[in-house]
Protein backbone atom coordinates (compact mmCIF):
# COMPACT_ATOMS: atom_id res chain seq x y z
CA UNK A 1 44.60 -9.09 -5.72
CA UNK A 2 48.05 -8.57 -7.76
CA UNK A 3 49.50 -11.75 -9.30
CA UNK A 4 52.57 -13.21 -7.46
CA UNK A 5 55.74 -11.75 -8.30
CA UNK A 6 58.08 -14.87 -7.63
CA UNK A 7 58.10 -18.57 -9.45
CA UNK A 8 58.81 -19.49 -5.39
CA UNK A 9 55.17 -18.31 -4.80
CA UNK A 10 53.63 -19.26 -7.80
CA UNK A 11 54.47 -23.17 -6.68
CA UNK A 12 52.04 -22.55 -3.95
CA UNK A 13 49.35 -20.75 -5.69
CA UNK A 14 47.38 -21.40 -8.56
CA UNK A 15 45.60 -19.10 -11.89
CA UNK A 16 43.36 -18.52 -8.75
CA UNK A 17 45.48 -17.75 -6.23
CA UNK A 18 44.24 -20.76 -3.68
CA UNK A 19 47.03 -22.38 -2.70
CA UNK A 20 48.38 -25.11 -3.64
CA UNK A 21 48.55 -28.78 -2.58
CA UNK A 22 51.88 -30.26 -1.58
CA UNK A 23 52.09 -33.85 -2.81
CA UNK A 24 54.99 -34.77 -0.81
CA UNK A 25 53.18 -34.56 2.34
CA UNK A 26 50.21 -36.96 3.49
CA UNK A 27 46.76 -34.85 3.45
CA UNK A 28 46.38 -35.37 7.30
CA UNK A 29 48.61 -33.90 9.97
CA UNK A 30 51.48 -36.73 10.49
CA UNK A 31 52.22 -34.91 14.30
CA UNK A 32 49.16 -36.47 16.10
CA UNK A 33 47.42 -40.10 16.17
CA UNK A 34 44.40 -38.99 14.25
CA UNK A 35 45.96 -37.67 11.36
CA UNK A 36 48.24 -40.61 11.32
CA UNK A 37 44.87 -42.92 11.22
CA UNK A 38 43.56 -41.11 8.43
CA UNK A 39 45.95 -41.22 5.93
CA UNK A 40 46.52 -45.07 6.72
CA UNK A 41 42.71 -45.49 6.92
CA UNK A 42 42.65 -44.23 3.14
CA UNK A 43 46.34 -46.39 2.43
CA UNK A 44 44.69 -49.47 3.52
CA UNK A 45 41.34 -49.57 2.31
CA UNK A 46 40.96 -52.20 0.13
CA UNK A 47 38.36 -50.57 -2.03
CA UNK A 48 41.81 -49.14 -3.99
CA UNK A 49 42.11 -52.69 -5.21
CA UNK A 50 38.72 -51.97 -8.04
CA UNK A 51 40.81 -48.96 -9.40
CA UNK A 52 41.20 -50.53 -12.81
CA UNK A 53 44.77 -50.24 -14.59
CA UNK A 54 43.41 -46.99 -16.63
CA UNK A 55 42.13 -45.04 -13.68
CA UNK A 56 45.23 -45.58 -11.85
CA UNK A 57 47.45 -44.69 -15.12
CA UNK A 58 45.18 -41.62 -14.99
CA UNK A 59 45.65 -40.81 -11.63
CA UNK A 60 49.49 -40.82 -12.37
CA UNK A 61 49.14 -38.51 -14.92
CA UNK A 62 47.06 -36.05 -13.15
CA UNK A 63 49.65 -36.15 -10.07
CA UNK A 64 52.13 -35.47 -13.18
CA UNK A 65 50.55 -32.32 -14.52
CA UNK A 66 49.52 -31.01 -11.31
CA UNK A 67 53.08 -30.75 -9.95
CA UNK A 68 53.92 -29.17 -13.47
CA UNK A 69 50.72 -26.68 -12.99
CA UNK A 70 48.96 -27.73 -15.54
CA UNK A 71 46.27 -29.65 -14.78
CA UNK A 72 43.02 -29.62 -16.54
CA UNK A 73 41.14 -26.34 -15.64
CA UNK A 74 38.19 -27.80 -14.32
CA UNK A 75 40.47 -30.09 -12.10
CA UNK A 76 39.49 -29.95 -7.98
CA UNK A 77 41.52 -30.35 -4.91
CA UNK A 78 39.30 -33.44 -4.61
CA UNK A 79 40.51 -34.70 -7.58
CA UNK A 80 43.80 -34.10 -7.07
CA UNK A 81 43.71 -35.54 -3.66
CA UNK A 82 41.93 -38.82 -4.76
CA UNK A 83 44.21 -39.39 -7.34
CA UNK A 84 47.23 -39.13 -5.08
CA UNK A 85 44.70 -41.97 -2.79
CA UNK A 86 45.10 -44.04 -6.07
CA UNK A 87 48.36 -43.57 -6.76
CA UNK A 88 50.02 -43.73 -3.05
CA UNK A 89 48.29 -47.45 -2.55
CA UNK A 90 49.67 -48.73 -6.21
CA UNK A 91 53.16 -47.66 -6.76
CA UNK A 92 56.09 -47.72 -5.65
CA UNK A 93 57.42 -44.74 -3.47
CA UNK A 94 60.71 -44.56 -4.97
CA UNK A 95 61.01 -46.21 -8.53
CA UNK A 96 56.99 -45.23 -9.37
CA UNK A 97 56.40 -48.65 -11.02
CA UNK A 98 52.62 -50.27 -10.38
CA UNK A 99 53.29 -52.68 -7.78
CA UNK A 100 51.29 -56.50 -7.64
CA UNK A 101 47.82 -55.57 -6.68
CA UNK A 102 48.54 -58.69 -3.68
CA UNK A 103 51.45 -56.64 -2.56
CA UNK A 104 49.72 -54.01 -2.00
CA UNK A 105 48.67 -52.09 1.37
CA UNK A 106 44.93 -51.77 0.16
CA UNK A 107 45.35 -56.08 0.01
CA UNK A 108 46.48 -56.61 3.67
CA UNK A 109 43.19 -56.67 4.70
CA UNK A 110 41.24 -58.90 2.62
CA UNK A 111 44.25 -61.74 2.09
CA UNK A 112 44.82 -61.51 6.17
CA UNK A 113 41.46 -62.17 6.92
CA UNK A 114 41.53 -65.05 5.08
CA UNK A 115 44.83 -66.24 6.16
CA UNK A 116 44.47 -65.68 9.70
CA UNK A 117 40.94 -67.11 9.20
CA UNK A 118 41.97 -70.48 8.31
CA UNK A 119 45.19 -70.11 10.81
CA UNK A 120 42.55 -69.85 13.63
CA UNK A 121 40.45 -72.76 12.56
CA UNK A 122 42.95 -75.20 10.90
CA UNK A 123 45.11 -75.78 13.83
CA UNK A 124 44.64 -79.12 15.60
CA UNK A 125 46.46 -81.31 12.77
CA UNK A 126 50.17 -80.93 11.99
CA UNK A 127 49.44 -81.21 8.60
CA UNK A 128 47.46 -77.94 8.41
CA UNK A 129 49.52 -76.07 10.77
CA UNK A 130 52.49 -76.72 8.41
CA UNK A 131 50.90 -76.23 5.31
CA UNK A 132 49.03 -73.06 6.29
CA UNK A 133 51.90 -71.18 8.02
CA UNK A 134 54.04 -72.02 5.11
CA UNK A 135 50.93 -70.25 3.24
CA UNK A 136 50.58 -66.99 5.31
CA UNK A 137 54.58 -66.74 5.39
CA UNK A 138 54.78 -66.74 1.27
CA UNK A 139 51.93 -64.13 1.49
CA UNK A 140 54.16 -62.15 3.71
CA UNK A 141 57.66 -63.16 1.43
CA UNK A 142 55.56 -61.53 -1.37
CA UNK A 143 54.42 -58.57 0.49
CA UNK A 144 58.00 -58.01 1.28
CA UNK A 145 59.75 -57.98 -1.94
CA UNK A 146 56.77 -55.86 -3.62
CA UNK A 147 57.61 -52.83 -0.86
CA UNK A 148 61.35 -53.31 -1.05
CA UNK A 149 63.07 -49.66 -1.20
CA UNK A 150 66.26 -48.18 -1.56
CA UNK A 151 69.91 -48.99 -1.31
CA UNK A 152 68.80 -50.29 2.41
CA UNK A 153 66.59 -52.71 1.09
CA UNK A 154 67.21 -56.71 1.02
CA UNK A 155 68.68 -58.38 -1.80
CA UNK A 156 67.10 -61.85 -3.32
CA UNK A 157 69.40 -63.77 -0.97
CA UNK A 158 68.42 -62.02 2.11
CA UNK A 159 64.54 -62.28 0.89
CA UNK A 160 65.37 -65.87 0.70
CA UNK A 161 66.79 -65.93 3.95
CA UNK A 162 64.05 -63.73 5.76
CA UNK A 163 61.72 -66.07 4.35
CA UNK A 164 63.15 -69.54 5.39
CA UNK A 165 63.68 -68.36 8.74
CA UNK A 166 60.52 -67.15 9.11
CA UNK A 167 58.65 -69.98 7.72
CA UNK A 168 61.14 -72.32 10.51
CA UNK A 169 60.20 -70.23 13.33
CA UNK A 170 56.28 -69.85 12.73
CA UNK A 171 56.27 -73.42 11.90
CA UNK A 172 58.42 -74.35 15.05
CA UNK A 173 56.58 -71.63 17.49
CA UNK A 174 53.02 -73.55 16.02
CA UNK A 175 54.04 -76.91 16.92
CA UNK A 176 55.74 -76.01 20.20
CA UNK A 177 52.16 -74.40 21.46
CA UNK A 178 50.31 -77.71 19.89
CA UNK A 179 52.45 -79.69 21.84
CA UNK A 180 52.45 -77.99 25.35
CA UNK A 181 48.82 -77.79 24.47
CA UNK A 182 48.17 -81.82 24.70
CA UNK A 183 48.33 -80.63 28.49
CA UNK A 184 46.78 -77.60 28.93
CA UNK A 185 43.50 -76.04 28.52
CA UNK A 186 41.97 -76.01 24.84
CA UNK A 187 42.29 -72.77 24.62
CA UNK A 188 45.75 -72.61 24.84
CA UNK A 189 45.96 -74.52 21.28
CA UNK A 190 44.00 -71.62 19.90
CA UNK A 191 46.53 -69.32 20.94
CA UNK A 192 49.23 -71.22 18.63
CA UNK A 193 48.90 -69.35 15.49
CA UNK A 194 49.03 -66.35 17.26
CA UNK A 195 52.25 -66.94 19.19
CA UNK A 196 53.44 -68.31 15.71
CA UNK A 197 52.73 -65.21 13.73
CA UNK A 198 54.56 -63.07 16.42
CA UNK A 199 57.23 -65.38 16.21
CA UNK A 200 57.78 -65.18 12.60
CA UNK A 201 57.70 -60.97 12.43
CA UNK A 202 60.21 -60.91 15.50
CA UNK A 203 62.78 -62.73 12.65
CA UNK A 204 61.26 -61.80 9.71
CA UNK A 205 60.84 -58.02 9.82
CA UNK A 206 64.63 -57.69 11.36
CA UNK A 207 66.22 -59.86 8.61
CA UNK A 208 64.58 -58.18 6.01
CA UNK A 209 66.04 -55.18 6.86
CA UNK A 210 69.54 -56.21 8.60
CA UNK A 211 71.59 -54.47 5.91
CA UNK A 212 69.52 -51.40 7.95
CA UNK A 213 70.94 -52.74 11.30
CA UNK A 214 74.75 -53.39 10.47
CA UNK A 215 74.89 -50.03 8.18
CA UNK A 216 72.99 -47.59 10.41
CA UNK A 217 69.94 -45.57 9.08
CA UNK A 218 69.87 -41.95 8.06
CA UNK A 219 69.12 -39.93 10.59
CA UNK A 220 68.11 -35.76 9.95
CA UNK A 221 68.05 -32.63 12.48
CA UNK A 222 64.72 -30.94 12.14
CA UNK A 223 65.18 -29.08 9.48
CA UNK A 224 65.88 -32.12 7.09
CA UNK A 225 70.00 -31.92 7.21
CA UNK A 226 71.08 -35.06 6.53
CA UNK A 227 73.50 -36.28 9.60
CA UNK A 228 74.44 -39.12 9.23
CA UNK A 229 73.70 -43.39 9.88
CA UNK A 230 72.62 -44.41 13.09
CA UNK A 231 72.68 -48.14 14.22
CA UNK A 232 70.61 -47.33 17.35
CA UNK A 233 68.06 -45.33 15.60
CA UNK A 234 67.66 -48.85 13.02
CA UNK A 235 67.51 -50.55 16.00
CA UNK A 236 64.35 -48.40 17.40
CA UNK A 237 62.79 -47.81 13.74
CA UNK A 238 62.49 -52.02 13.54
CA UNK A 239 61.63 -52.58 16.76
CA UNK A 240 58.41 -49.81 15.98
CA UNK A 241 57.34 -51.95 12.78
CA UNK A 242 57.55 -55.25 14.96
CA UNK A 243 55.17 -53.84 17.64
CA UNK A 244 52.95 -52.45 15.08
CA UNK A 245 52.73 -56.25 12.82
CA UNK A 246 51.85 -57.94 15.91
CA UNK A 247 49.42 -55.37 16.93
CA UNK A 248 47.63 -56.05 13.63
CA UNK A 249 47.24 -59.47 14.47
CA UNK A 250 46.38 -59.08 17.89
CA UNK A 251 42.92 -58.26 18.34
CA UNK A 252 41.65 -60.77 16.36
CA UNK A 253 43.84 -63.49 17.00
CA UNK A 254 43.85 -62.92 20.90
CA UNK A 255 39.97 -62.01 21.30
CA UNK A 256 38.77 -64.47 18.49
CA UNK A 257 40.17 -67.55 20.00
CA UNK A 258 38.46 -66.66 23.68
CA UNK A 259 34.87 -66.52 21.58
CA UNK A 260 35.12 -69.59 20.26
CA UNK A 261 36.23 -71.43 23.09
CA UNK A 262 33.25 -70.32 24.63
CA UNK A 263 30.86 -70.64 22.02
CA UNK A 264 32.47 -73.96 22.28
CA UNK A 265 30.49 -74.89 25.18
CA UNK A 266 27.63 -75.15 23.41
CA UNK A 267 25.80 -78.00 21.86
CA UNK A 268 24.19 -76.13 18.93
CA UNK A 269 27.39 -74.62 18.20
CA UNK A 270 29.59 -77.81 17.67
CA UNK A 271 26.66 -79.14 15.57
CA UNK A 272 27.64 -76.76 13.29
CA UNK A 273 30.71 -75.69 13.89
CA UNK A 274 32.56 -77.82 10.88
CA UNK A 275 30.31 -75.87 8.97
CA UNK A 276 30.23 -72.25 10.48
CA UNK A 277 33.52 -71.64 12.11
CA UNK A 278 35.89 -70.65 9.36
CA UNK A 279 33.19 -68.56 7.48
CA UNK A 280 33.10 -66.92 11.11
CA UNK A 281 36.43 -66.44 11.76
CA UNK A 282 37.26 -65.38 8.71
CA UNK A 283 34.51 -62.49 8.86
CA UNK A 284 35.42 -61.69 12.21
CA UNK A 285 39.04 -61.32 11.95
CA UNK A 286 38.51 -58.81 8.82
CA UNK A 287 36.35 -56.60 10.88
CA UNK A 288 39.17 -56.65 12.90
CA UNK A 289 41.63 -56.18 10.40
CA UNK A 290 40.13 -53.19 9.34
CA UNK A 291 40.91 -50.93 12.26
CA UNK A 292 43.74 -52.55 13.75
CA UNK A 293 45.78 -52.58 10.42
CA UNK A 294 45.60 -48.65 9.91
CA UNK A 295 45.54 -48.20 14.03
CA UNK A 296 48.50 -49.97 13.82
CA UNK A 297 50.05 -48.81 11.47
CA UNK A 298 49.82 -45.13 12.78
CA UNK A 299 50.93 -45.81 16.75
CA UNK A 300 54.23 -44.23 15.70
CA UNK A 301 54.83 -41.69 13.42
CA UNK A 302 56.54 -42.04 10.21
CA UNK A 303 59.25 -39.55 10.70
CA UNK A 304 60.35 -41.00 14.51
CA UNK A 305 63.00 -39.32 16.48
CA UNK A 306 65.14 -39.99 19.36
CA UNK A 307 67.34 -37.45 21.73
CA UNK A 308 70.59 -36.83 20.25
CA UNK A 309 72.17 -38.30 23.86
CA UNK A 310 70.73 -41.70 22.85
CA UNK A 311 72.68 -41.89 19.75
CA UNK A 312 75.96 -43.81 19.32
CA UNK A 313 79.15 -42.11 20.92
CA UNK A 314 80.89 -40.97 17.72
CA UNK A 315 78.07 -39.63 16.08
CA UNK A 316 77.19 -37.22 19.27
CA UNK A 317 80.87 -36.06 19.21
CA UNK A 318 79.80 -35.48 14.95
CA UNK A 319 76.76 -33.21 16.00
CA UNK A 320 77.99 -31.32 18.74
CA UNK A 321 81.27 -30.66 16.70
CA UNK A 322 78.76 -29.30 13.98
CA UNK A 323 75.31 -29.30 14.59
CA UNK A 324 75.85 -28.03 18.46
CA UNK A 325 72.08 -26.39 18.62
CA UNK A 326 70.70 -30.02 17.54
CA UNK A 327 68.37 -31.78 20.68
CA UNK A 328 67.21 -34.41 18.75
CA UNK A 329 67.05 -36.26 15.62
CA UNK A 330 64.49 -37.77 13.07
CA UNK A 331 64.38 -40.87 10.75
CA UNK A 332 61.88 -42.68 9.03
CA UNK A 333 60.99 -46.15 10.67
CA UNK A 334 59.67 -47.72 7.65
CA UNK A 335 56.36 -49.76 7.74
């Protein structure tokens, strides 16, 4: 077989003329559920967390060398796609800096389980309800500022802001449910942290990224023309992410609480139970955690779209005065 002629097609094909990988892209087809819950199945697993500081400087540099073609001979797409694994799920997208390990995707899992653990079975006294959604709403404030991004992304005063409001609401939304539940059925006290949580991400998520919703977002046609900014578009992207947080939470904090209420019935249960039912909880809701987290996070795609006839007035009149053939547009919804 003769050699390419171009430098275009040598970017594609290596010494050995097998093509080559494209590191901008996710390994799994980003068009179709299942390809979406791979590559967050590999984002999120929190075995990325043991990659020690060298292996993921190494990683780096390997990601380095293979988009400058040359990578160790002996290198494999294996290796190439691991180290992209390792290197996706510890830096940053856009400045490349290592990013706190608790920050991290690969971390929701384990620090959730334990958070929402102890949310589910610390909730009868105010004292713990205050002191533990204060807890899981730092978690989040530091989750937020490690996977800050671009010129759209919050400044220290809008963090601030996000994360006072947040902290009011959850705490508010948990004492609220404790209160109504004095009245109710028990088991509609162990849905507090759970209407609390979903609370908190309906005014977290869009302060944190209100700069997004006054401004517009940048929307493309589907070749990857930039547009232009698109308030309604911000307005769908956030309302994506919110769905998808509180689906994370859902399954364990909806079908956890129903469990124990009726394991609750029990005599040899509540003999224990001081003893057994955060360990429980805990375990359960990370066995949870670890489908519904990547699940979740692939219900919509990254690159969303909408119909151009959905978009705001001026910026139709924008694309059919220049982008006529255009249908529909594309933006990236943010996680």
């Amino acid at each position: 077989m003769a050699a390419p002629d171009s430098t275009d097609s040598v970017a594609y094909y290596d010494h050995w003329h097998r093509p080559r990988i494209d590191l901008t892209k996710p390994r799994y087809d980003q068009g179709t559920f299942m390809g979406r819950a791979k590559h967050f199945f590999l984002t999120t697993d929190p075995r990325n967390l043991f990659a020690s500081s060298k292996q993921l400087d190494d990683a780096k540099q390997l990601l380095s060398q293979y988009k400058a073609q040359n990578e160790p001979s002996v290198t494999t797409d294996e290796d190439v796609w691991y180290a992209k694994r390792l290197y996706d799920s510890a830096f940053h997208p856009e400045t490349g800096e290592k990013m706190f390990i608790l920050g991290r995707m690969s971390a929701q899992v384990p620090c959730n389980m334990t958070l929402t653990g102890c949310l589910l079975t610390f909730y009868r006294t105010t004292p713990a309800v205050l002191f533990w959604q204060w807890f899981n709403q730092s978690f989040n404030a530091v989750v937020n500022y490690t996977n800050r991004s671009g010129d759209m992304g919050a400044s220290n005063r809008q963090l601030l802001a996000a994360y006072g409001a947040a902290t009011g609401g959850a705490i508010a939304t948990a004492l609220g449910v404790k209160a109504i539940a004095k009245k109710a059925p028990p088991i509609v006290a162990r849905f507090g942290p759970f209407a609390a949580v979903a609370a908190a991400n309906c005014i977290n998520i869009p302060l944190m990224r209100q700069r997004e919703l006054q401004n517009g977002i940048n929307v493309f046609d589907d070749e990857g023309n930039d547009i232009g900014k698109s308030k309604v578009a911000a307005r769908k992207a956030i309302s994506q992410v919110v769905v998808s947080r509180i689906g994370m939470a859902a399954p364990g904090m909806v079908l956890l609480p129903v469990v124990i209420n009726y394991l609750s019935k029990y005599g040899w249960y509540m003999r224990y139970a001081r003893f057994i039912e955060a360990p429980i909880q805990v375990l359960a809701v990370g066995v949870c955690l670890a489908f519904a987290t990547p699940l979740c996070c692939a219900l919509f795609p990254q690159q969303s779209s909408m119909s151009v006839h959905r978009l705001e007035p001026e910026l139709q009149q924008h694309i059919a005065a220049t982008k006529q053939s255009t249908t529909k547009v594309y933006f990236n919804k943010g996680l």
